[in-house]
Protein backbone atom coordinates (compact mmCIF):
# COMPACT_ATOMS: atom_id res chain seq x y z
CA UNK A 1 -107.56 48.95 -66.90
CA UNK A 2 -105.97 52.18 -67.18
CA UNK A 3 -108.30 55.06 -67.54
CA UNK A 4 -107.43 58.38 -69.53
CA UNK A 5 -108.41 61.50 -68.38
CA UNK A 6 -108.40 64.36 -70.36
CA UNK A 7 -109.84 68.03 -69.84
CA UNK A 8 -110.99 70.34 -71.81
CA UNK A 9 -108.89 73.34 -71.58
CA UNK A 10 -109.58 77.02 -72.94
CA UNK A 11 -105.95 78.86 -72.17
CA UNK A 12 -102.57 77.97 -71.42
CA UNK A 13 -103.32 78.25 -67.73
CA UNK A 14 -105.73 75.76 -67.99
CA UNK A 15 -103.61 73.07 -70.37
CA UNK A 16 -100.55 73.87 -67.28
CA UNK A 17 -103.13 73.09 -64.26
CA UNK A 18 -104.77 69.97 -66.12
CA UNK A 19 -100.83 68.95 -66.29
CA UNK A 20 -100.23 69.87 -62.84
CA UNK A 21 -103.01 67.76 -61.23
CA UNK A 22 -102.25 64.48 -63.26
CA UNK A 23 -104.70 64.58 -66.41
CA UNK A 24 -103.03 62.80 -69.58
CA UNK A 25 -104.48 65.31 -72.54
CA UNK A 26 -105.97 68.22 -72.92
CA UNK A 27 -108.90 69.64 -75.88
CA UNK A 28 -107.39 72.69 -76.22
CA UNK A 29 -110.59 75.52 -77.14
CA UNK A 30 -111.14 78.89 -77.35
CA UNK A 31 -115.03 80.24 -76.56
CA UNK A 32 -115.87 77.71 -73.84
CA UNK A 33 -119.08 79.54 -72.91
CA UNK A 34 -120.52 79.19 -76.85
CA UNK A 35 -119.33 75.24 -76.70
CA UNK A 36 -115.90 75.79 -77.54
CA UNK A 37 -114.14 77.35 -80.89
CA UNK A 38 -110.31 76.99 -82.32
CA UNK A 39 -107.95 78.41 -80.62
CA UNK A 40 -105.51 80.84 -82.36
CA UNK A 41 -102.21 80.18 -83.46
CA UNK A 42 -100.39 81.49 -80.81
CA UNK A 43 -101.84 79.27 -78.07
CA UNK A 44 -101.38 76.29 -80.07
CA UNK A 45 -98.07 76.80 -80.57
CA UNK A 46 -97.37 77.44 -76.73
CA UNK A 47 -99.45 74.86 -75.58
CA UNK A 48 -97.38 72.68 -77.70
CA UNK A 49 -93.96 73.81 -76.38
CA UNK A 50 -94.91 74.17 -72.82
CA UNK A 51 -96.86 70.53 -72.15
CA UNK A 52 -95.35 67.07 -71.59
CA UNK A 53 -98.92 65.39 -72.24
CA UNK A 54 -100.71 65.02 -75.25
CA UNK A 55 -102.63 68.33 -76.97
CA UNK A 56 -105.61 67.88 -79.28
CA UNK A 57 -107.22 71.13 -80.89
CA UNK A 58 -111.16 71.46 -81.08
CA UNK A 59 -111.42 72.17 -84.96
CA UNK A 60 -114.45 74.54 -85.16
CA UNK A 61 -115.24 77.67 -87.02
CA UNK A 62 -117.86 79.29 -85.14
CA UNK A 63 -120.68 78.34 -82.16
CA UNK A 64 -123.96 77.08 -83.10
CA UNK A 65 -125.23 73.66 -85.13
CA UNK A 66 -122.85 71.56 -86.94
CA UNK A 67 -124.06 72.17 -90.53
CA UNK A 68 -120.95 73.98 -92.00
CA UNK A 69 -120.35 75.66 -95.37
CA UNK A 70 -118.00 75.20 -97.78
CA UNK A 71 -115.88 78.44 -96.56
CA UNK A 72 -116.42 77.25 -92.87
CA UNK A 73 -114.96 73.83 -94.43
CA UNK A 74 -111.87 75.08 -96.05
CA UNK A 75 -110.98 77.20 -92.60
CA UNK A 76 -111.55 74.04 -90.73
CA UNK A 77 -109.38 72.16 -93.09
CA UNK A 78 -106.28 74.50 -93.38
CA UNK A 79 -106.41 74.73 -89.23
CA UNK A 80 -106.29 70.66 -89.17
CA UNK A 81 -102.81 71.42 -91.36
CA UNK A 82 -101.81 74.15 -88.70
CA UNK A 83 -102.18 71.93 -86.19
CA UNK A 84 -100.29 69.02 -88.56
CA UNK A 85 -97.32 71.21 -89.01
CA UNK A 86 -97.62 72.42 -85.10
CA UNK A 87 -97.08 68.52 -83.93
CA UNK A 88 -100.07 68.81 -81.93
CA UNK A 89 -101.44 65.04 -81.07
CA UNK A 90 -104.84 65.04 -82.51
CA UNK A 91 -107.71 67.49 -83.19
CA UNK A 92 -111.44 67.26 -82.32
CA UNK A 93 -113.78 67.41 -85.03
CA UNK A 94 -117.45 67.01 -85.59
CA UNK A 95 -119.84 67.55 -88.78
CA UNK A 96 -123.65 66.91 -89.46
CA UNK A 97 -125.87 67.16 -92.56
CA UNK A 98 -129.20 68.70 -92.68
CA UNK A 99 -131.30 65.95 -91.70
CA UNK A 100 -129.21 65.11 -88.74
CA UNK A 101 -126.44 62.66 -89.71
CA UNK A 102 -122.92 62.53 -89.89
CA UNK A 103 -121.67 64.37 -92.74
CA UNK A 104 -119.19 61.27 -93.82
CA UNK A 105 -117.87 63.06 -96.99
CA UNK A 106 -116.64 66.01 -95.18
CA UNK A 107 -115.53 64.18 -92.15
CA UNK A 108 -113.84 61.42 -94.00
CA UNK A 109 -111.54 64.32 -95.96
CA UNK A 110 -110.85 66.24 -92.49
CA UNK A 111 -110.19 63.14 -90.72
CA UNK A 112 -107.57 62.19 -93.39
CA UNK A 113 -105.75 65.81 -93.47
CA UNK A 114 -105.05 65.15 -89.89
CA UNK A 115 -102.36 61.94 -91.55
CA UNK A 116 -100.30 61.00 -88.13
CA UNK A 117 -102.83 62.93 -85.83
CA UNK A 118 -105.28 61.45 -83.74
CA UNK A 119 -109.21 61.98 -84.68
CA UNK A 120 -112.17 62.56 -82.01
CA UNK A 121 -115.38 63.24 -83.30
CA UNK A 122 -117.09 65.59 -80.42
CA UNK A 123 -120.38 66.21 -78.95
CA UNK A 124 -121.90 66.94 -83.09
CA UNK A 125 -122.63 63.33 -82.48
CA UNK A 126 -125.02 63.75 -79.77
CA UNK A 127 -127.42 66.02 -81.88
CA UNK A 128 -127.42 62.85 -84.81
CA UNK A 129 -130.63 61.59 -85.42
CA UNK A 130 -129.94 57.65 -85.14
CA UNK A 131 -126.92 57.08 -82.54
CA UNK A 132 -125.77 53.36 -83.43
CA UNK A 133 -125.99 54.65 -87.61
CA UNK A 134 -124.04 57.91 -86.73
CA UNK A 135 -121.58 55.50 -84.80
CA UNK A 136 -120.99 53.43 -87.80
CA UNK A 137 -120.60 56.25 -89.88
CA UNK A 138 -117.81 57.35 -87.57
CA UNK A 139 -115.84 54.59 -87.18
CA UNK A 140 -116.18 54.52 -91.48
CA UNK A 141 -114.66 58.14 -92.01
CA UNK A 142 -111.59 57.04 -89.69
CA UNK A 143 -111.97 58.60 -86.15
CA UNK A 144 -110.08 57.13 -83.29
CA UNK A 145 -112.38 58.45 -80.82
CA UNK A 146 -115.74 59.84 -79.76
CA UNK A 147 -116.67 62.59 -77.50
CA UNK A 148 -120.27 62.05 -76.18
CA UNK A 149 -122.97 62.68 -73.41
CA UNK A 150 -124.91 59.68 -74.76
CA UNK A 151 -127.25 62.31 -76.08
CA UNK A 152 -128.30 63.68 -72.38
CA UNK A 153 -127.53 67.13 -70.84
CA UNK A 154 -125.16 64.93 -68.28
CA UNK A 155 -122.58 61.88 -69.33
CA UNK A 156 -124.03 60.26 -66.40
CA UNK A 157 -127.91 60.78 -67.53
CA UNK A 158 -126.62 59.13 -70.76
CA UNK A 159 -124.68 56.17 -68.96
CA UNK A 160 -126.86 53.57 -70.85
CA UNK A 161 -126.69 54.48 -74.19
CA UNK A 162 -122.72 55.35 -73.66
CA UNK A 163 -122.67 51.54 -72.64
CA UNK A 164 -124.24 50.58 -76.09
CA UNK A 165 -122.03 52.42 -77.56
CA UNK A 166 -118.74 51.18 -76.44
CA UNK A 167 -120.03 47.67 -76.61
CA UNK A 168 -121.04 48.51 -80.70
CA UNK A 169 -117.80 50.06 -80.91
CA UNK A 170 -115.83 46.99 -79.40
CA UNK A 171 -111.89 47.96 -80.57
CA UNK A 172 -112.78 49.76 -83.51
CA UNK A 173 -113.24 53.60 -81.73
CA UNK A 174 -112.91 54.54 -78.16
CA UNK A 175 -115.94 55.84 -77.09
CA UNK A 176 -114.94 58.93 -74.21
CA UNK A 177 -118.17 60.47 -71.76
CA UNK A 178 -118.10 63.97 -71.60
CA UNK A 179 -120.40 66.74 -69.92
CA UNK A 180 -121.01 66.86 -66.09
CA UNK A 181 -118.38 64.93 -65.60
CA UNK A 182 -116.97 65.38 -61.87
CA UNK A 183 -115.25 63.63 -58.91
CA UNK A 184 -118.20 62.58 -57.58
CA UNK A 185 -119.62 60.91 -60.45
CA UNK A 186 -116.80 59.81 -62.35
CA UNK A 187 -116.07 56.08 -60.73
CA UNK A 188 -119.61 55.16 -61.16
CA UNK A 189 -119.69 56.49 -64.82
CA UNK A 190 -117.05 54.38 -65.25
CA UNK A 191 -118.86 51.50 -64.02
CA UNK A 192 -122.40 51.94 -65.91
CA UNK A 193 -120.37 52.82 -69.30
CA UNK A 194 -117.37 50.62 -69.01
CA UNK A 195 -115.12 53.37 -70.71
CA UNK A 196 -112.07 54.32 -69.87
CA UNK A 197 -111.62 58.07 -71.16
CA UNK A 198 -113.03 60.95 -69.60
CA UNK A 199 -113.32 64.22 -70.67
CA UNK A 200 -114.31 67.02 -68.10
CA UNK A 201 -113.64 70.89 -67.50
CA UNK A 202 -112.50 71.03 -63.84
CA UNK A 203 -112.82 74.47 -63.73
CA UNK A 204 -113.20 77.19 -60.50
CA UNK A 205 -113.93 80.62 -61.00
CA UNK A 206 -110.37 82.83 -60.74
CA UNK A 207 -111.04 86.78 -59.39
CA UNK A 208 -109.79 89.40 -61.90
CA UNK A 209 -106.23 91.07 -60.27
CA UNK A 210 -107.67 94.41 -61.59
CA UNK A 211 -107.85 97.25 -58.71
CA UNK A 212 -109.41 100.24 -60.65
CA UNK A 213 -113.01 98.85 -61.89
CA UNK A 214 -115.06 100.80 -64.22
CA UNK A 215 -118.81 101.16 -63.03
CA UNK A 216 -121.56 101.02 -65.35
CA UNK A 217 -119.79 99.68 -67.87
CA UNK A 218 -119.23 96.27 -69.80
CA UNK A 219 -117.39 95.13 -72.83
CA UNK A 220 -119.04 91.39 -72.80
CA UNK A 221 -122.15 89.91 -72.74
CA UNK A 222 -124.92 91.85 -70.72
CA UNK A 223 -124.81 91.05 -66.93
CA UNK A 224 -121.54 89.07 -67.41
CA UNK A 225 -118.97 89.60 -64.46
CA UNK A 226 -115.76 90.53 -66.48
CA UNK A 227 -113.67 90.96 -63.16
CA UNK A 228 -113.88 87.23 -62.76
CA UNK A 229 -113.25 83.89 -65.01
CA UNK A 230 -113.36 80.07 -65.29
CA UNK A 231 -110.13 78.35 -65.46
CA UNK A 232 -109.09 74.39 -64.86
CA UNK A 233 -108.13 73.81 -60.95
CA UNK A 234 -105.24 71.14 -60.71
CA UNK A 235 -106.97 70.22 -57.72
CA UNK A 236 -110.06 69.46 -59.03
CA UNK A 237 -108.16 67.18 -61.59
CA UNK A 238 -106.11 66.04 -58.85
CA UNK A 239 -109.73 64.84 -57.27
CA UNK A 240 -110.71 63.89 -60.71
CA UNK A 241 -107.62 61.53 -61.22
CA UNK A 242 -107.84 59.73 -57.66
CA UNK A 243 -111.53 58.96 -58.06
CA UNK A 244 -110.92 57.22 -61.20
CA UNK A 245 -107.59 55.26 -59.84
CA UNK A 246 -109.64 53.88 -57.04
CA UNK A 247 -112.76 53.37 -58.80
C-alpha cells in the first residue's frame, strides 16, 4: 500500500522543503503556534504556482474552539471560493455546535462550495463529544478525509481509536493521524492504525539573518525569541518519507 504523506506547512519555504524531501501535499496555514489560521491571498496564490504536489488550504477564521458565527461563516465560505478560483486541491475544514458535535448544516454547505476540491475535516473532530457519531456525520456532509489525533495529545497515544475509525470508515473517508507525528513513530503508527496518510510538521528552528538586534524590546508574544523561527526541514521529511516506505 502506498502511504501519503503530507505536512502541514505555514510559508512558502515550508510548502518548497516539504516538496524537496519527498512529501505528496501540503496544509498550507498561517498562525501555526494558535493551531493554524488561513493563509492570505498572496501565499495561496504562490504556493499554487510554485508546487508540483498537491496544496490544500486550512479554512479557519481565527484560533480558539470551533463554534463559529455567522460572519466567521461567510469569511470561511468566500475563502473556500478563493481557493476554488486559485485551483488549489482541497481545503481543510472543521465545525462544531455547542454541545460538541459536528455542525452538519454548516459543514455540509462549505463542503459543497469547495465543487471539484478535495474536503478534510481537521482536528475540530477530536474535541466532538461521541467520535464514531461525529464520524458518521462526516462522511454525511461529504468530506473525503479526516484529520485526527484519535482524540489524544499524540496520533500515536490515540492509535486505537484511529484504528476504529478507519475500520468504521471502510472506503467511505480516509481517515489521516496527525499530531506528534515523527520518524520515529511513524511505521508503527502505521501499523496500530492501518492508515495510510500522515500528516506531520517536520519543522527545525531557522536563526533570524538579522545582525543589528534591538535589546529590551519585543513586538510578539512576551518572552518569544523573534530572532529565530520554525520552518519544515526537507530532511526531516526526507526521514519522514523513508520510515514510512520501509515500514
Amino acid at each position: 500500500m502506498n502511504k501519503v504523506l503530507e505536512i502541514c506547512a505555514g510559508s512558502l519555504a515550508s510548502c518548497l522543503a516539504a516538496q524537496k524531501g519527498g512529501a505528496q501535499r501540503v496544509e498550507l496555514c498561517d498562525n501555526l503556534l494558535e493551531g493554524g489560521t488561513t493563509p492570505s491571498y498572496g501565499l495561496l496564490a504562490l504556493a499554487r504556482d510554485s508546487l508540483g504536489i498537491e496544496v490544500n488550504a486550512l479554512i479557519r477564521p481565527r484560533g480558539g474552539d470551533f463554534l463559529y458565527s455567522a460572519l466567521e461563516f461567510e469569511t470561511m465560505a468566500r475563502d473556500i471560493e478563493l481557493c476554488r478560483k486559485l485551483g488549489l486541491d482541497g481545503v481543510v475544514i472543521g465545525m462544531l455546535t455547542e454541545d460538541g458535535d459536528i455542525d452538519g448544516p454548516a459543514t455540509r454547505e462549505l463542503a459543497g462550495l469547495a465543487g471539484p476540491m478535495g474536503v478534510t475535516f481537521h482536528r475540530a473532530f477530536d474535541m466532538a463529544r461521541d467520535p464514531e457519531q461525529a464520524l458518521e456525520e462526516v462522511i454525511a456532509c461529504g468530506c473525503h478525509r479526516l484529520l485526527s489525533s484519535g482524540q489524544a495529545a499524540t496520533a500515536l497515544q490515540g492509535a486505537d481509536l484511529l484504528s476504529r475509525l478507519r475500520a468504521q470508515a471502510g472506503e467511505r473517508l480516509i481517515v489521516m493521524p496527525g499530531a506528534g507525528v515523527r520518524a520515529g513513530n511513524v511505521a508503527e503508527l502505521a501499523r496500530r492504525t492501518g492508515c495510510a496518510e500522515f500528516h506531520a510538521s517536520a519543522r527545525a528552528a531557522v536563526a533570524s539573518a538579522m545582525c543589528y538586534r534591538q535589546a529590551g524590546l519585543g513586538m510578539g508574544a512576551p518572552g518569544a525569541d523573534e530572532y529565530a523561527r520554525m520552518e519544515t526541514s526537507p530532511d526531516e521529511v526526507r526521514a519522514l518519507r523513508d520510515a514510512l516506505d520501509g515500514g
